[in-house]
PDB file of N, CA and C in Angstrom:
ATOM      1  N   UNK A   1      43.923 -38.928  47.700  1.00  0.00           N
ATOM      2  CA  UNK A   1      44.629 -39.177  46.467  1.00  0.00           C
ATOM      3  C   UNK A   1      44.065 -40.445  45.824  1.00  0.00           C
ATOM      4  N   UNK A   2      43.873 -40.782  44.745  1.00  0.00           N
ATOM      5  CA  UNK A   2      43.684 -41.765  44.042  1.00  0.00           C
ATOM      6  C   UNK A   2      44.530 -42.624  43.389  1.00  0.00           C
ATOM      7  N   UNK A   3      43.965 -43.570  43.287  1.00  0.00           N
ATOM      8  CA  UNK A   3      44.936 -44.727  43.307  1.00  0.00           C
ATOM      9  C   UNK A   3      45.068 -44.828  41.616  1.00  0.00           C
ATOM     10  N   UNK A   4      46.183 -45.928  41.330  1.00  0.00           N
ATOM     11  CA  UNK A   4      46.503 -45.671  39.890  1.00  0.00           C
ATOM     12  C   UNK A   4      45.610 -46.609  38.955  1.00  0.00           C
ATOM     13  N   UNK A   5      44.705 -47.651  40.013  1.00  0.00           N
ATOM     14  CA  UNK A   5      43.690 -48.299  39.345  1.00  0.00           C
ATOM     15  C   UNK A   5      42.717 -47.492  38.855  1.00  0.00           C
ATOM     16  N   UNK A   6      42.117 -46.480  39.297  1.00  0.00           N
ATOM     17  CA  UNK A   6      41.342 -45.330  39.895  1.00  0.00           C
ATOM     18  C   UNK A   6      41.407 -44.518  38.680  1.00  0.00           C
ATOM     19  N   UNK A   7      42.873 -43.645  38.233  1.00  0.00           N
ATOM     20  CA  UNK A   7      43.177 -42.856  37.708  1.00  0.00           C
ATOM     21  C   UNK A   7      42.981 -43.520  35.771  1.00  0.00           C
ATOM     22  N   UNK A   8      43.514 -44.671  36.047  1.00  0.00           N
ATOM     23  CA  UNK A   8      43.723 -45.250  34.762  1.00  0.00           C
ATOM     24  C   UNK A   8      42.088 -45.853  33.758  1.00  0.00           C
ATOM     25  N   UNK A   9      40.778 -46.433  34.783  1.00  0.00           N
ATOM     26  CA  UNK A   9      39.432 -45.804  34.955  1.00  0.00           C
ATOM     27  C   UNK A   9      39.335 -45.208  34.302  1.00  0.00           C
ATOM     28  N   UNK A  10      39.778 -43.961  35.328  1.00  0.00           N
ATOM     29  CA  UNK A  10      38.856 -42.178  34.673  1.00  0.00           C
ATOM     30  C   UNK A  10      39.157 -41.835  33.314  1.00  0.00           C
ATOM     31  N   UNK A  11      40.674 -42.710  32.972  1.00  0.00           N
ATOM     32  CA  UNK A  11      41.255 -42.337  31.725  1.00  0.00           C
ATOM     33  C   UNK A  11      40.531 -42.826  30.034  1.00  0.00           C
ATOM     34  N   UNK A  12      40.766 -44.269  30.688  1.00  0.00           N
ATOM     35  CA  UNK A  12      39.681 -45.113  30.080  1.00  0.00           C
ATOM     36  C   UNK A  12      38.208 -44.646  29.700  1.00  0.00           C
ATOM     37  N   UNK A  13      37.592 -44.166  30.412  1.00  0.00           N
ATOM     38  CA  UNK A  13      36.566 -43.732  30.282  1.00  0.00           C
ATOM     39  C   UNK A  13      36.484 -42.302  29.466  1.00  0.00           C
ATOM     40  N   UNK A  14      37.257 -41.760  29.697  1.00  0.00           N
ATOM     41  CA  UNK A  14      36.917 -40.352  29.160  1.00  0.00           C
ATOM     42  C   UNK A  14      37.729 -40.451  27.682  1.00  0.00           C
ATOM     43  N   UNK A  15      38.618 -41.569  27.400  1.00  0.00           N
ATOM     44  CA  UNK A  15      39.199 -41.914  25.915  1.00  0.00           C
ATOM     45  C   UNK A  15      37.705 -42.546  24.926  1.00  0.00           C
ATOM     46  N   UNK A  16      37.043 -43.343  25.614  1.00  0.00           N
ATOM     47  CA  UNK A  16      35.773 -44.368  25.003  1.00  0.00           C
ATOM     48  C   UNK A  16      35.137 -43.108  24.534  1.00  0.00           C
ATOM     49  N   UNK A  17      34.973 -41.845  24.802  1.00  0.00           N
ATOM     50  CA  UNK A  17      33.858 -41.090  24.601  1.00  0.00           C
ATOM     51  C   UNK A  17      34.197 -40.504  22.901  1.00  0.00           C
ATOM     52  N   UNK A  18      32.871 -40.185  22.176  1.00  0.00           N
ATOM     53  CA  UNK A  18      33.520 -39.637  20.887  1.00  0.00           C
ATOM     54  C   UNK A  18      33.473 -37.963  20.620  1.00  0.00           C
ATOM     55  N   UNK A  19      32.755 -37.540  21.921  1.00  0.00           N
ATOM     56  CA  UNK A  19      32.320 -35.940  21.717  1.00  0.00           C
ATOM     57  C   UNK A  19      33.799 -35.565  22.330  1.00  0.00           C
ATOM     58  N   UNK A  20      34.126 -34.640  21.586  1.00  0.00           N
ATOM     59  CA  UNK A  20      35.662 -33.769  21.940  1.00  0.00           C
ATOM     60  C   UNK A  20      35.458 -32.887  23.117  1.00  0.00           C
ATOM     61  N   UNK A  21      34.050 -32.422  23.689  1.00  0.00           N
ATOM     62  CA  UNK A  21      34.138 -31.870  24.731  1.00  0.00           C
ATOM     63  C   UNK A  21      34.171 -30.392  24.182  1.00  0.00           C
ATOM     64  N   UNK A  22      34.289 -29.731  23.197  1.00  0.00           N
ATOM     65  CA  UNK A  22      34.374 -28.675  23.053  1.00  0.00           C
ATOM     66  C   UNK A  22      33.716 -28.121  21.607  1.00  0.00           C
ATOM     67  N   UNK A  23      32.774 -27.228  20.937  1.00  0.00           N
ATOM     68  CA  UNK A  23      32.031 -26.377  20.374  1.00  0.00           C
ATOM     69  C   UNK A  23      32.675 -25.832  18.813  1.00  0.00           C
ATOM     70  N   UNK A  24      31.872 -26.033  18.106  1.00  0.00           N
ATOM     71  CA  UNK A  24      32.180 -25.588  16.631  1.00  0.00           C
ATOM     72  C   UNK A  24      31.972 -24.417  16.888  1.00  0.00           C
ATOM     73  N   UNK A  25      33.249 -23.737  16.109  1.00  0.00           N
ATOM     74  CA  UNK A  25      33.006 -22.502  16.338  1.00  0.00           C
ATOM     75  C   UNK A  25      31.819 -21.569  15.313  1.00  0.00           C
ATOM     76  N   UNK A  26      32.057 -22.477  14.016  1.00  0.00           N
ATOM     77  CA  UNK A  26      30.692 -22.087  12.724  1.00  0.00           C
ATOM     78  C   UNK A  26      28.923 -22.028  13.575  1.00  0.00           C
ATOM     79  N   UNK A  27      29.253 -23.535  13.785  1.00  0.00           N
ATOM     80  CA  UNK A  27      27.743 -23.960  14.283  1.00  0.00           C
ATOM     81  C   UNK A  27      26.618 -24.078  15.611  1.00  0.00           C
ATOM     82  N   UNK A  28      27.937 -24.252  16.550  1.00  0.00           N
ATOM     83  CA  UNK A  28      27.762 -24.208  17.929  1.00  0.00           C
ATOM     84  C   UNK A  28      27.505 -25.409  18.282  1.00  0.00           C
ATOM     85  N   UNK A  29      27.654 -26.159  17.703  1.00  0.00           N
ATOM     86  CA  UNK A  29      27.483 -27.687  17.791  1.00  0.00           C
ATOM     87  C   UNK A  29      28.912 -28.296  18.557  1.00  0.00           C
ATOM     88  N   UNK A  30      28.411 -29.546  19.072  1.00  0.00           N
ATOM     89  CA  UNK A  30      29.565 -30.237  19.929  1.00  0.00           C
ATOM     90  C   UNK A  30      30.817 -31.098  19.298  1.00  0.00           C
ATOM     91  N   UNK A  31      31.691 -30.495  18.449  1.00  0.00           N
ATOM     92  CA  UNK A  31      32.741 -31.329  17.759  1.00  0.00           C
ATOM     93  C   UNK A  31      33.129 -32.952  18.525  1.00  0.00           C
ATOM     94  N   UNK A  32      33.485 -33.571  17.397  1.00  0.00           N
ATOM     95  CA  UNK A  32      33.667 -35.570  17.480  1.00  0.00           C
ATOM     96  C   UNK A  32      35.088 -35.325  17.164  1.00  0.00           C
ATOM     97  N   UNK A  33      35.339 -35.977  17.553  1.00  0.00           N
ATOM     98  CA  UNK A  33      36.615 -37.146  17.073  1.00  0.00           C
ATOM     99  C   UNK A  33      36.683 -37.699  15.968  1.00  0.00           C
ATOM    100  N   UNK A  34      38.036 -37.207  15.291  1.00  0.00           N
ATOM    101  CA  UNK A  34      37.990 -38.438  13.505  1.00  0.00           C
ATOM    102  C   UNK A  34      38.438 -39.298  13.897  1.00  0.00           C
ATOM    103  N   UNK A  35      37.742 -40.070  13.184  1.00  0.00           N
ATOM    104  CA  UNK A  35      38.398 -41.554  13.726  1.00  0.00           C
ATOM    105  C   UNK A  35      38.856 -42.189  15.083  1.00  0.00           C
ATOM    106  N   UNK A  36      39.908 -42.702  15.395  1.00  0.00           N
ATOM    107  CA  UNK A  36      40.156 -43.222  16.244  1.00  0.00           C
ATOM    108  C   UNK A  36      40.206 -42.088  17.545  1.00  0.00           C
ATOM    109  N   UNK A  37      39.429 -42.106  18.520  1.00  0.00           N
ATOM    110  CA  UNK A  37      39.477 -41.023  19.396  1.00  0.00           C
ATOM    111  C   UNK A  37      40.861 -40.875  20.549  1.00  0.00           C
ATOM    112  N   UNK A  38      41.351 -42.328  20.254  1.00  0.00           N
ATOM    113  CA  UNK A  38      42.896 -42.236  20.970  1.00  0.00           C
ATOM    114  C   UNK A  38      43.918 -42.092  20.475  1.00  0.00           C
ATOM    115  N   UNK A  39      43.834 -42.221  18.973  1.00  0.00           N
ATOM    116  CA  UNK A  39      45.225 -41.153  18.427  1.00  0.00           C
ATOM    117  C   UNK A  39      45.363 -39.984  18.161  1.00  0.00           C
ATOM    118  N   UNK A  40      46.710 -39.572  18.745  1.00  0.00           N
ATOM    119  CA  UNK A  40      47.465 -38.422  19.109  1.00  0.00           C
ATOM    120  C   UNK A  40      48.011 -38.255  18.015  1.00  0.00           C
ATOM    121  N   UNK A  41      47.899 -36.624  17.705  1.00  0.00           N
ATOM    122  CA  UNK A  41      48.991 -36.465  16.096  1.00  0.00           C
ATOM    123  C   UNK A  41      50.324 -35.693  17.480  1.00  0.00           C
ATOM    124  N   UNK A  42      51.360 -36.515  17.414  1.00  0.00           N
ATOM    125  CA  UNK A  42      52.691 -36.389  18.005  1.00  0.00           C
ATOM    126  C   UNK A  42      53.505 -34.794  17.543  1.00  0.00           C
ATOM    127  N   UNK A  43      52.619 -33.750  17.300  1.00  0.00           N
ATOM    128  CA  UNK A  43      53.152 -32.547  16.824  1.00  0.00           C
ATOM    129  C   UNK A  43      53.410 -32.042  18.488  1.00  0.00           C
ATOM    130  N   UNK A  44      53.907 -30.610  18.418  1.00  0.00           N
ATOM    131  CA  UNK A  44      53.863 -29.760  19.217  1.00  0.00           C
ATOM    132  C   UNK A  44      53.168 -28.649  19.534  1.00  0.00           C
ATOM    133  N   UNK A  45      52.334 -28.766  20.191  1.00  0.00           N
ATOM    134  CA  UNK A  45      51.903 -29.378  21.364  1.00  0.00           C
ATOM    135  C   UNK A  45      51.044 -30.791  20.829  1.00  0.00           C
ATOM    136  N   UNK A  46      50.517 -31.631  21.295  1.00  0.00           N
ATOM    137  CA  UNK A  46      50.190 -32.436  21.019  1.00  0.00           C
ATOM    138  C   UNK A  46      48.547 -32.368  20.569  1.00  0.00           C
ATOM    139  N   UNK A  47      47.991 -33.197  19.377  1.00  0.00           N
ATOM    140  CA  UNK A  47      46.766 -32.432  18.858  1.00  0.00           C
ATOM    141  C   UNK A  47      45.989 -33.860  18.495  1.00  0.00           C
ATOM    142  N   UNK A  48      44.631 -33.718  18.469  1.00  0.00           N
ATOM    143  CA  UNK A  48      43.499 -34.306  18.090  1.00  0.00           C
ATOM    144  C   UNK A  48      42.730 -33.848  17.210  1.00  0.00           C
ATOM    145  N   UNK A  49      42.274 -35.076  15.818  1.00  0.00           N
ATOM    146  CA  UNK A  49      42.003 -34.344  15.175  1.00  0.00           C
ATOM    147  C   UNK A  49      40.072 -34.445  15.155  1.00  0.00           C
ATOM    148  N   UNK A  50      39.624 -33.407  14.879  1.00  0.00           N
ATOM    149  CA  UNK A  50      37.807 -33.071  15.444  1.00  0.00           C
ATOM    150  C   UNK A  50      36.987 -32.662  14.082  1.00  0.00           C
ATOM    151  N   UNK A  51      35.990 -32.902  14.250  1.00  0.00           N
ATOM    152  CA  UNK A  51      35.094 -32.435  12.892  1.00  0.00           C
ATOM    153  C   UNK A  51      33.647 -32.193  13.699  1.00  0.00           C
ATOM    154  N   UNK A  52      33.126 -31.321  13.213  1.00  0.00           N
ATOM    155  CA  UNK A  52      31.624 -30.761  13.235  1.00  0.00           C
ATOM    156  C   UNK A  52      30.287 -31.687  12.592  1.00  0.00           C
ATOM    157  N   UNK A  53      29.492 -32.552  13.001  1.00  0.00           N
ATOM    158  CA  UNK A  53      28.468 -33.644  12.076  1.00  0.00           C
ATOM    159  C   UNK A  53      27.983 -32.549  11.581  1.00  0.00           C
ATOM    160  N   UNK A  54      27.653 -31.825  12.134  1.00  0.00           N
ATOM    161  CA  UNK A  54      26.238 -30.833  11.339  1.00  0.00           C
ATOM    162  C   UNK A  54      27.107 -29.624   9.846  1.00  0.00           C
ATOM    163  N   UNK A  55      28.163 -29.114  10.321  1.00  0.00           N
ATOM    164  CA  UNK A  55      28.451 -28.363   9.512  1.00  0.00           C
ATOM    165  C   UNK A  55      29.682 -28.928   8.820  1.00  0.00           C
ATOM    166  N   UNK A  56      30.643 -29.536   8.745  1.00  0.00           N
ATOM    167  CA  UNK A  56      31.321 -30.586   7.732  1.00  0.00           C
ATOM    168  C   UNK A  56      33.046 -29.545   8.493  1.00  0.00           C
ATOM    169  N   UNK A  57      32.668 -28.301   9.356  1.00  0.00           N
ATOM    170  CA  UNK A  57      34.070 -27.861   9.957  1.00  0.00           C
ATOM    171  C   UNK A  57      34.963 -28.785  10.403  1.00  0.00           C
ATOM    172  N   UNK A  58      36.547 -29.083  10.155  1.00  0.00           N
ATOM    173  CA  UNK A  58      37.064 -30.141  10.850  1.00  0.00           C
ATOM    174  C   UNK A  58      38.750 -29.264  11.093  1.00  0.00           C
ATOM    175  N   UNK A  59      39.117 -29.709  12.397  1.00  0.00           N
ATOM    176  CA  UNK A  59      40.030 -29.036  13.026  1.00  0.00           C
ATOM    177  C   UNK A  59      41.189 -29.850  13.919  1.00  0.00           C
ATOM    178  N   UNK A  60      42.066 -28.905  14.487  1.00  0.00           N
ATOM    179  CA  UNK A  60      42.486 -29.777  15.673  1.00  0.00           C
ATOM    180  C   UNK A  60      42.700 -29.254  17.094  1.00  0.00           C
ATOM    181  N   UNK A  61      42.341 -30.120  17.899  1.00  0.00           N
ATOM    182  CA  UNK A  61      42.042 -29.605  19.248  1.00  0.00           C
ATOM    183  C   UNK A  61      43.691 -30.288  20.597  1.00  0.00           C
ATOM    184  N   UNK A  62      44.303 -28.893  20.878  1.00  0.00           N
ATOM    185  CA  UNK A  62      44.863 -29.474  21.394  1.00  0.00           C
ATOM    186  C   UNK A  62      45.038 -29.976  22.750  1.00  0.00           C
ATOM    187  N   UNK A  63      45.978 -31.153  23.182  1.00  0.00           N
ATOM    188  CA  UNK A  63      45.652 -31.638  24.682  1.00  0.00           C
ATOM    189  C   UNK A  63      46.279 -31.400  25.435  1.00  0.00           C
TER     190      UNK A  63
END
Protein backbone atom coordinates (compact mmCIF):
# COMPACT_ATOMS: atom_id res chain seq x y z
CA UNK A 1 0.00 0.00 0.00
CA UNK A 2 1.25 3.43 -0.41
CA UNK A 3 1.72 5.92 1.69
CA UNK A 4 -0.17 9.30 1.57
CA UNK A 5 3.18 11.13 0.86
CA UNK A 6 3.44 8.70 -2.08
CA UNK A 7 -0.12 9.03 -3.29
CA UNK A 8 -0.27 12.85 -3.07
CA UNK A 9 3.28 12.72 -5.55
CA UNK A 10 1.55 10.67 -8.07
CA UNK A 11 -1.23 13.26 -7.84
CA UNK A 12 0.89 16.14 -8.18
CA UNK A 13 2.48 14.90 -10.93
CA UNK A 14 -0.10 13.73 -13.12
CA UNK A 15 -2.11 17.40 -12.33
CA UNK A 16 1.46 19.37 -13.73
CA UNK A 17 0.87 17.53 -17.02
CA UNK A 18 -1.08 19.52 -19.89
CA UNK A 19 -1.97 16.50 -22.32
CA UNK A 20 -5.58 15.24 -21.16
CA UNK A 21 -4.48 11.77 -21.85
CA UNK A 22 -7.08 11.13 -24.28
CA UNK A 23 -7.65 11.65 -28.45
CA UNK A 24 -9.60 14.11 -30.64
CA UNK A 25 -12.06 12.50 -31.93
CA UNK A 26 -11.93 14.90 -35.50
CA UNK A 27 -8.12 14.62 -35.68
CA UNK A 28 -6.63 11.91 -33.72
CA UNK A 29 -4.52 14.14 -32.06
CA UNK A 30 -3.82 14.19 -28.20
CA UNK A 31 -6.36 16.80 -26.54
CA UNK A 32 -4.75 19.70 -23.72
CA UNK A 33 -6.19 21.21 -21.08
CA UNK A 34 -7.80 24.90 -21.21
CA UNK A 35 -6.27 26.68 -19.11
CA UNK A 36 -5.69 25.86 -15.77
CA UNK A 37 -5.25 21.99 -15.87
CA UNK A 38 -6.50 21.75 -12.13
CA UNK A 39 -9.78 23.25 -12.42
CA UNK A 40 -12.71 21.20 -12.08
CA UNK A 41 -16.06 22.47 -13.63
CA UNK A 42 -18.12 21.21 -10.24
CA UNK A 43 -21.07 19.80 -12.63
CA UNK A 44 -22.27 16.26 -12.50
CA UNK A 45 -20.24 14.19 -12.96
CA UNK A 46 -17.38 16.22 -12.60
CA UNK A 47 -15.67 17.66 -15.97
CA UNK A 48 -12.49 19.17 -17.52
CA UNK A 49 -12.45 21.37 -19.94
CA UNK A 50 -9.97 20.06 -23.33
CA UNK A 51 -9.28 21.47 -26.77
CA UNK A 52 -7.54 19.91 -29.85
CA UNK A 53 -4.02 22.36 -30.96
CA UNK A 54 -4.23 21.05 -34.37
CA UNK A 55 -7.94 21.12 -35.15
CA UNK A 56 -9.46 24.10 -32.88
CA UNK A 57 -12.20 20.88 -31.43
CA UNK A 58 -12.79 21.81 -27.72
CA UNK A 59 -14.79 19.64 -25.26
CA UNK A 60 -15.19 18.20 -21.89
CA UNK A 61 -13.63 15.26 -20.51
CA UNK A 62 -14.98 13.71 -17.62
CA UNK A 63 -13.12 12.52 -14.27
Amino acid sequence: MRTLDEHNLEKNFHWASTSAGVTCPKCKTELKYRGNPSMVLLTYPPRQSVFCPDCGFTGYKQI
